[in-house]
C-alpha atoms as a PDB file:
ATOM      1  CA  UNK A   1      10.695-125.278  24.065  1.00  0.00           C
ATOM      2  CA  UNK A   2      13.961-124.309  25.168  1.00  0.00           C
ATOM      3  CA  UNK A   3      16.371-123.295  22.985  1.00  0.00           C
ATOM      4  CA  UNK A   4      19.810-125.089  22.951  1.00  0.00           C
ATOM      5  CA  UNK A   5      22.955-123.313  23.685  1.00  0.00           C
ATOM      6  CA  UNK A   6      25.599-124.825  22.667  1.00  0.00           C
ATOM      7  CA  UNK A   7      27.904-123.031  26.014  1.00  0.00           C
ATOM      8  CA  UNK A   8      25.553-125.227  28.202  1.00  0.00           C
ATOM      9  CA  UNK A   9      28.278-127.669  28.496  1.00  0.00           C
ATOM     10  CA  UNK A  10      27.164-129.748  25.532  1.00  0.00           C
ATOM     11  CA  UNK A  11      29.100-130.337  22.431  1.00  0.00           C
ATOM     12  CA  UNK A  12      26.886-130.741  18.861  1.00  0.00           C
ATOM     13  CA  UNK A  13      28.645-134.116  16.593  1.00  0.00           C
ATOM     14  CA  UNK A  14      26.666-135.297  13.677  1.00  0.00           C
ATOM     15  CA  UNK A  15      23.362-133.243  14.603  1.00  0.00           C
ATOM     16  CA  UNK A  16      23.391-134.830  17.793  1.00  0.00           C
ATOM     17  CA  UNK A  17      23.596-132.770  21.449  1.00  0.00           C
ATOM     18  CA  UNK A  18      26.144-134.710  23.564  1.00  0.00           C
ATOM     19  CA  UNK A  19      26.618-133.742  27.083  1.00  0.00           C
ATOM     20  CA  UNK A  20      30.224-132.650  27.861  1.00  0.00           C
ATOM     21  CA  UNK A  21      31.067-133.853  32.085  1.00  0.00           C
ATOM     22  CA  UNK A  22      33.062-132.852  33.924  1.00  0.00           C
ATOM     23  CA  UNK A  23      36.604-133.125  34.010  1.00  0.00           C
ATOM     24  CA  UNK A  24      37.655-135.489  36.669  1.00  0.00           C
ATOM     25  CA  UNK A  25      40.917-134.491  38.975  1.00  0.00           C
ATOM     26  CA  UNK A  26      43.350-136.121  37.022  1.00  0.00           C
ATOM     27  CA  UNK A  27      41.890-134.800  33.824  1.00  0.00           C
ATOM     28  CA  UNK A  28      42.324-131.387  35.210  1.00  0.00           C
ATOM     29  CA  UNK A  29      45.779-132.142  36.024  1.00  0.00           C
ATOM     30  CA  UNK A  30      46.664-133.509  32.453  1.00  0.00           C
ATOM     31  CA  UNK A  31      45.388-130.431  30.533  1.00  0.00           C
ATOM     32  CA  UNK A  32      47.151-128.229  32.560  1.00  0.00           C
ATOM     33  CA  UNK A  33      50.681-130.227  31.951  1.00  0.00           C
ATOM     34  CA  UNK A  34      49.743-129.792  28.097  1.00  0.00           C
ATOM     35  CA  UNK A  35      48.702-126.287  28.713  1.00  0.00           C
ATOM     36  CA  UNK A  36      52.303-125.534  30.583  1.00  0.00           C
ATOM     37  CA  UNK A  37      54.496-127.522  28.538  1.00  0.00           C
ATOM     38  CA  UNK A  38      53.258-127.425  24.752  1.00  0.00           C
ATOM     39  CA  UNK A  39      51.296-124.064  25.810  1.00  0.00           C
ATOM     40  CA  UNK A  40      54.614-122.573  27.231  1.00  0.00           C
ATOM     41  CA  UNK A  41      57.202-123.822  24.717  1.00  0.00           C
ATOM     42  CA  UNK A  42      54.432-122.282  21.851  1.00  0.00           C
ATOM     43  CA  UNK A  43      53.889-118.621  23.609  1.00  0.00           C
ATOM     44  CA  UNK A  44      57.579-118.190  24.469  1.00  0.00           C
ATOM     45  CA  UNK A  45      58.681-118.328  20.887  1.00  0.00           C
ATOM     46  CA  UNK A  46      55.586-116.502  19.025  1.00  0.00           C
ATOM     47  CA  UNK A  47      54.662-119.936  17.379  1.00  0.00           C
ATOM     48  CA  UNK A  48      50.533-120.108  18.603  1.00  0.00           C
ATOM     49  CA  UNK A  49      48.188-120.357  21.361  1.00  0.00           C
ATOM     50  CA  UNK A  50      46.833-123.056  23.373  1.00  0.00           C
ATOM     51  CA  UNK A  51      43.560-123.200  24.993  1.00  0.00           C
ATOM     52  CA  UNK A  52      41.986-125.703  27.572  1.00  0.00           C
ATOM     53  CA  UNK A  53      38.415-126.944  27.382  1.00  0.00           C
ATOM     54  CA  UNK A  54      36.670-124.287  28.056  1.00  0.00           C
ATOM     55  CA  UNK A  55      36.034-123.389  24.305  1.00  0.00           C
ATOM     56  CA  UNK A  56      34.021-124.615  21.699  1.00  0.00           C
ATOM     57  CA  UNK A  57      35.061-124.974  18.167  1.00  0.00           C
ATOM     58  CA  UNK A  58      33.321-124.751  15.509  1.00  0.00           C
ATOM     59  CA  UNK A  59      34.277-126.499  12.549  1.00  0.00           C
ATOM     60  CA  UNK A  60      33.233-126.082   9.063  1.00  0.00           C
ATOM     61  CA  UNK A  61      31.379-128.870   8.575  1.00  0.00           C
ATOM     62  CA  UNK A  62      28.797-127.776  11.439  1.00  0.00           C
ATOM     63  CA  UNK A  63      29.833-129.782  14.055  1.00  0.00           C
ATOM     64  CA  UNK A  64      30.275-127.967  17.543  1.00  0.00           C
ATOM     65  CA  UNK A  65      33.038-129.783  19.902  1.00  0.00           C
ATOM     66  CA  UNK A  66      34.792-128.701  22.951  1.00  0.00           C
ATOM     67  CA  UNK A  67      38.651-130.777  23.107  1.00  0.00           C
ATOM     68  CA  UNK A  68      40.266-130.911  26.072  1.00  0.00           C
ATOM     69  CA  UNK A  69      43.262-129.623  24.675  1.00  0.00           C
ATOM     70  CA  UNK A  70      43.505-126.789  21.328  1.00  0.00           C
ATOM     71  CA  UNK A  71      46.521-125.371  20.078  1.00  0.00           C
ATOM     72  CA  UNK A  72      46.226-122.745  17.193  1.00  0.00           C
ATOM     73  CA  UNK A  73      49.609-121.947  15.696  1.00  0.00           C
ATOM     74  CA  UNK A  74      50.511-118.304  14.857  1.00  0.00           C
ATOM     75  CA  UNK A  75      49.929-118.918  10.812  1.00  0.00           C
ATOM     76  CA  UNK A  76      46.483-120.424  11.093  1.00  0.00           C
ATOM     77  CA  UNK A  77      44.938-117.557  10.293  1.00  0.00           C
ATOM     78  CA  UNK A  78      41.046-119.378   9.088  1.00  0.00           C
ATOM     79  CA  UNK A  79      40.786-119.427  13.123  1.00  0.00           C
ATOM     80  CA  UNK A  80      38.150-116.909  13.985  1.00  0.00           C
ATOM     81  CA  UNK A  81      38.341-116.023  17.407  1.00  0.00           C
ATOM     82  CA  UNK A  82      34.495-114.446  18.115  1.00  0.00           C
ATOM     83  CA  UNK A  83      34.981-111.985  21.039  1.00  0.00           C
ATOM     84  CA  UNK A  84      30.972-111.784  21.732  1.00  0.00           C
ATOM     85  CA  UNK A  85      30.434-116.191  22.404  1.00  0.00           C
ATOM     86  CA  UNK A  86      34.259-116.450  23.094  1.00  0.00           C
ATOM     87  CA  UNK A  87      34.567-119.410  20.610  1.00  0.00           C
ATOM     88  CA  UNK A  88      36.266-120.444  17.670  1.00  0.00           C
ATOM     89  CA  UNK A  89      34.975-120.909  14.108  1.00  0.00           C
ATOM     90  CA  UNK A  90      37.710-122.918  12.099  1.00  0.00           C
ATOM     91  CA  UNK A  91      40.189-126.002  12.622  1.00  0.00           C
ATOM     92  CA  UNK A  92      42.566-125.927  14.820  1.00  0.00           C
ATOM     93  CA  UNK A  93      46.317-127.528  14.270  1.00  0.00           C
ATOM     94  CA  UNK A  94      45.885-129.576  17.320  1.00  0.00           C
ATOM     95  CA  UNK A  95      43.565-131.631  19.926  1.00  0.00           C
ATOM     96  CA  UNK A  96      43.712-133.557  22.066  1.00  0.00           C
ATOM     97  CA  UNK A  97      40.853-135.628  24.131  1.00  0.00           C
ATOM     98  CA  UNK A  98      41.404-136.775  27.449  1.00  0.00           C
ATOM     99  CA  UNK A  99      39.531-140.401  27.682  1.00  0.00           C
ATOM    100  CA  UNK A 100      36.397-140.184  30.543  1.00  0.00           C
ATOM    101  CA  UNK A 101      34.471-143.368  30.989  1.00  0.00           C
ATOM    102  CA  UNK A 102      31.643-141.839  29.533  1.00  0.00           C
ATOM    103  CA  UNK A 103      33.335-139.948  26.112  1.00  0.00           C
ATOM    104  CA  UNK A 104      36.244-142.719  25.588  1.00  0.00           C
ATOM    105  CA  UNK A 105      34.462-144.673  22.812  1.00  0.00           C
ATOM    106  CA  UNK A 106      33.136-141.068  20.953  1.00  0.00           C
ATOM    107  CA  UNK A 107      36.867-139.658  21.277  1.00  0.00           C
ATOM    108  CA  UNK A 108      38.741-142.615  19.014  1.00  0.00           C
ATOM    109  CA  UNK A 109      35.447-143.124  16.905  1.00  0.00           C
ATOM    110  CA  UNK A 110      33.153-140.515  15.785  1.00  0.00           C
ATOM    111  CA  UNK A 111      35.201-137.190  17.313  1.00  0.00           C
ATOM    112  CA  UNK A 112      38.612-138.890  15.427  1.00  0.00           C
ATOM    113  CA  UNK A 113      36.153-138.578  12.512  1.00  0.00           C
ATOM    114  CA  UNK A 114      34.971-135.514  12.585  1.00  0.00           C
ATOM    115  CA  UNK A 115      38.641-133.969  13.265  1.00  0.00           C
ATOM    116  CA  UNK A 116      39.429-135.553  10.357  1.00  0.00           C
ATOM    117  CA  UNK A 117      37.423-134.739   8.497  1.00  0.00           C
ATOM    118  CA  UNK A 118      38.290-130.864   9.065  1.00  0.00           C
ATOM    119  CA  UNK A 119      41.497-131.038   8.688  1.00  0.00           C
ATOM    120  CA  UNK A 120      42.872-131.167  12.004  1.00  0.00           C
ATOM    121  CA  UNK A 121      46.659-131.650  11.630  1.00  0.00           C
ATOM    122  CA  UNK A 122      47.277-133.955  14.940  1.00  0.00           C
ATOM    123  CA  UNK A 123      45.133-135.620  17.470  1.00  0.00           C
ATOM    124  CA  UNK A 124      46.116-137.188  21.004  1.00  0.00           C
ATOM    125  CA  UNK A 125      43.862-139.700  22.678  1.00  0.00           C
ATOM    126  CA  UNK A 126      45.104-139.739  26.084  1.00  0.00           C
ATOM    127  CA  UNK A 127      44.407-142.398  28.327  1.00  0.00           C
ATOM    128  CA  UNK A 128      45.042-141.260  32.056  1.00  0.00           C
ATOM    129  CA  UNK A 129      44.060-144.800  33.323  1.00  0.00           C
ATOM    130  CA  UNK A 130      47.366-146.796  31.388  1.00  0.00           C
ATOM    131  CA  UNK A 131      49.413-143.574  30.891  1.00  0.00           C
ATOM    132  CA  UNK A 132      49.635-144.088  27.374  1.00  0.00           C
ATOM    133  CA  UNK A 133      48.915-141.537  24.261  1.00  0.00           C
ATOM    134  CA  UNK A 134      48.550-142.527  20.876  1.00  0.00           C
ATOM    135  CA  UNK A 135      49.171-139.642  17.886  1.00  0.00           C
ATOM    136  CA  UNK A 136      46.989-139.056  14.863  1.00  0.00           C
ATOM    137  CA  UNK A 137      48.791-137.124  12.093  1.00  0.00           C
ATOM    138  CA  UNK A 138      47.129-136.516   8.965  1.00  0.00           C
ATOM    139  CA  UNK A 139      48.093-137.244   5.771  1.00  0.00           C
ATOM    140  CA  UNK A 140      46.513-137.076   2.525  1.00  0.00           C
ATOM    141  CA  UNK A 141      42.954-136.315   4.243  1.00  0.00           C
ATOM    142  CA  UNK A 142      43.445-139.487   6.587  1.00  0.00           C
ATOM    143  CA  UNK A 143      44.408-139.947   9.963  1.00  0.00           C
ATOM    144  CA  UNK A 144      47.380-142.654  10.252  1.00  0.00           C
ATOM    145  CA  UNK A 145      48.934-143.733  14.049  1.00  0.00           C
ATOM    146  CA  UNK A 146      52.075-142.086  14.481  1.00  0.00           C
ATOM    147  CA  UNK A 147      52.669-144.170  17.562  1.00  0.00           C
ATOM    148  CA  UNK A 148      51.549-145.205  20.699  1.00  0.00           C
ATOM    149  CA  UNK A 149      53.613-143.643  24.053  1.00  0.00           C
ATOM    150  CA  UNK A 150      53.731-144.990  27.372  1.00  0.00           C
ATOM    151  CA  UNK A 151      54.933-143.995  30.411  1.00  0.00           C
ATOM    152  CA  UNK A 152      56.826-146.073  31.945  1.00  0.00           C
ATOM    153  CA  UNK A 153      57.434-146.658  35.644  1.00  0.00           C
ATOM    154  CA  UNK A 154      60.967-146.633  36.212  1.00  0.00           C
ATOM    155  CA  UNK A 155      60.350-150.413  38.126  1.00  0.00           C
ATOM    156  CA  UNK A 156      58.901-150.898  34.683  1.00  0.00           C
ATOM    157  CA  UNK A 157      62.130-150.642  33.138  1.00  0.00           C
ATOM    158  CA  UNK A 158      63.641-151.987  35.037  1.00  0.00           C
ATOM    159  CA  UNK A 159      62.348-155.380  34.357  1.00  0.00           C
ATOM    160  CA  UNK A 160      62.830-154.796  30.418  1.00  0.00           C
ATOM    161  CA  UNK A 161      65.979-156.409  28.757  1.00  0.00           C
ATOM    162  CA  UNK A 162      68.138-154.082  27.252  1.00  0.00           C
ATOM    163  CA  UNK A 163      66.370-154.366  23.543  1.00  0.00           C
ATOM    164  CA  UNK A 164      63.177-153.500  25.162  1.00  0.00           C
ATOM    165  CA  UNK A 165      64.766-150.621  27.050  1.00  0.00           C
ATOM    166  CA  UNK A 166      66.237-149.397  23.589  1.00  0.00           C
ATOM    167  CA  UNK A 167      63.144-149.305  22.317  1.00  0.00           C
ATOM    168  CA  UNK A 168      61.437-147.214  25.062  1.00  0.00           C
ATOM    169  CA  UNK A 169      60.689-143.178  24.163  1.00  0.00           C
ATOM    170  CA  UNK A 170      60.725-140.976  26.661  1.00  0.00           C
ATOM    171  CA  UNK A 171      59.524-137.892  24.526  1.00  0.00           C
ATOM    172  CA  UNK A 172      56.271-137.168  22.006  1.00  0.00           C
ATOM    173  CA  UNK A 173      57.562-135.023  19.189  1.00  0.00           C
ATOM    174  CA  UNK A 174      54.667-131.977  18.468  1.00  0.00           C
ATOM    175  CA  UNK A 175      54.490-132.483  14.708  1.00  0.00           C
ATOM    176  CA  UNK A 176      52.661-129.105  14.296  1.00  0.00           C
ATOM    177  CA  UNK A 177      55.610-127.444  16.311  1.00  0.00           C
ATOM    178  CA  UNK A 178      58.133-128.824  14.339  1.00  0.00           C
ATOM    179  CA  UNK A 179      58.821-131.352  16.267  1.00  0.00           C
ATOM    180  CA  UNK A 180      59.535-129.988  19.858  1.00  0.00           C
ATOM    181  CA  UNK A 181      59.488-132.755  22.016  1.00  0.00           C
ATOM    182  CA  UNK A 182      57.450-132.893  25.440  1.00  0.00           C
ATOM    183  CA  UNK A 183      58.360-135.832  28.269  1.00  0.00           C
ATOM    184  CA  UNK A 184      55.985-138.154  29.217  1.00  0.00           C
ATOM    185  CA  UNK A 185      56.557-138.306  32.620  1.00  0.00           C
ATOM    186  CA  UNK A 186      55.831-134.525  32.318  1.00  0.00           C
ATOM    187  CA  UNK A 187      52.202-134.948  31.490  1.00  0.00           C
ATOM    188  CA  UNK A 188      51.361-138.220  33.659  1.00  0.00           C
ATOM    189  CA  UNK A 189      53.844-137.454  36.340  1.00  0.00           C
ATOM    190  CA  UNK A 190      53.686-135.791  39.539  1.00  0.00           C
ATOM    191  CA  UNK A 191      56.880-133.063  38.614  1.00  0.00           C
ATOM    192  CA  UNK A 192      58.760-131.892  35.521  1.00  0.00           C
ATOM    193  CA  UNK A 193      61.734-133.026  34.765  1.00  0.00           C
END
């Protein structure tokens, strides 16, 4: 019998080996927008680190996952970074899953869970296919929807009436970096504004 390694691109929820895939082209192109704008914003001013999915993360309650997107702010010091499996033992602040066909129902069911569960302070579930991200914040040991952010096509808008348009954000505010706001069309789009 083999013996399982958990670097063998699976992640371990519940007891159970799941195969991680692949990142698609788009996926790639999503983590590295959160990577350069939350990533950027958080190692120019000393406030954490983000990582890409390349990691796994070992939380306390045994499960084994690998998010597309981790930041670790600069205080979270129960974030053991081991140096010989380059992973991490502890919770991180924040993740974020990027929705696959094949890991979209275990990212807003049983991986939501489990991140809650550990005390992860914010969760994204990105969906790449409508350009929309809705944000997890815990509270009180539970997960509630912050909101749910689209990004709208500018012949989008302008078919909205003015009290639709008003209603329209343009920004995600980082609750575990106080706020700091990254654009939408930053992370979906095809240049920063």
């Amino acid at each position: 019998m083999l013996a399982f390694d958990i670097r063998d691109d699976y992640e371990l929820i519940e007891g159970e080996k799941f195969m991680a895939p692949s990142p698609f082209k788009r996926h790639g192109k999503i983590v590295g927008r959160l990577m350069f704008t939350i990533g950027n914003h958080a190692f120019i001013n000393k406030l954490g680190s983000s990582f890409s999915d390349n990691f796994d993360v070992n939380l306390p309650d045994g499960n084994t996952l690998r998010p597309d997107f981790i930041f670790i702010g600069a205080a979270n010091d129960n974030i053991v970074f081991n140096n010989e499996d380059e992973n991490f033992y502890g919770v991180p602040d924040m993740v974020a899953e990027i929705f696959s066909r094949s890991t979209m129902k275990r990212d807003m069911t049983i991986k939501k869970d489990v991140y809650e569960r550990n005390g992860v302070k914010e969760y994204w579930l990105i969906n790449p296919w409508s350009e929309s991200i809705e944000v997890y914040l815990l509270r009180d040991g539970k997960y509630f929807l912050d909101n749910v952010y689209q990004n709208y096509k500018d012949n989008d808008l302008e078919n909205m009436t003015d009290e639709e348009r008003a209603e329209v954000q343009f920004e995600i505010p980082v609750a575990v970096l106080d706020g700091f706001k990254v654009k939408i069309r930053n992370i979906f789009g095809w240049y920063f504004e």
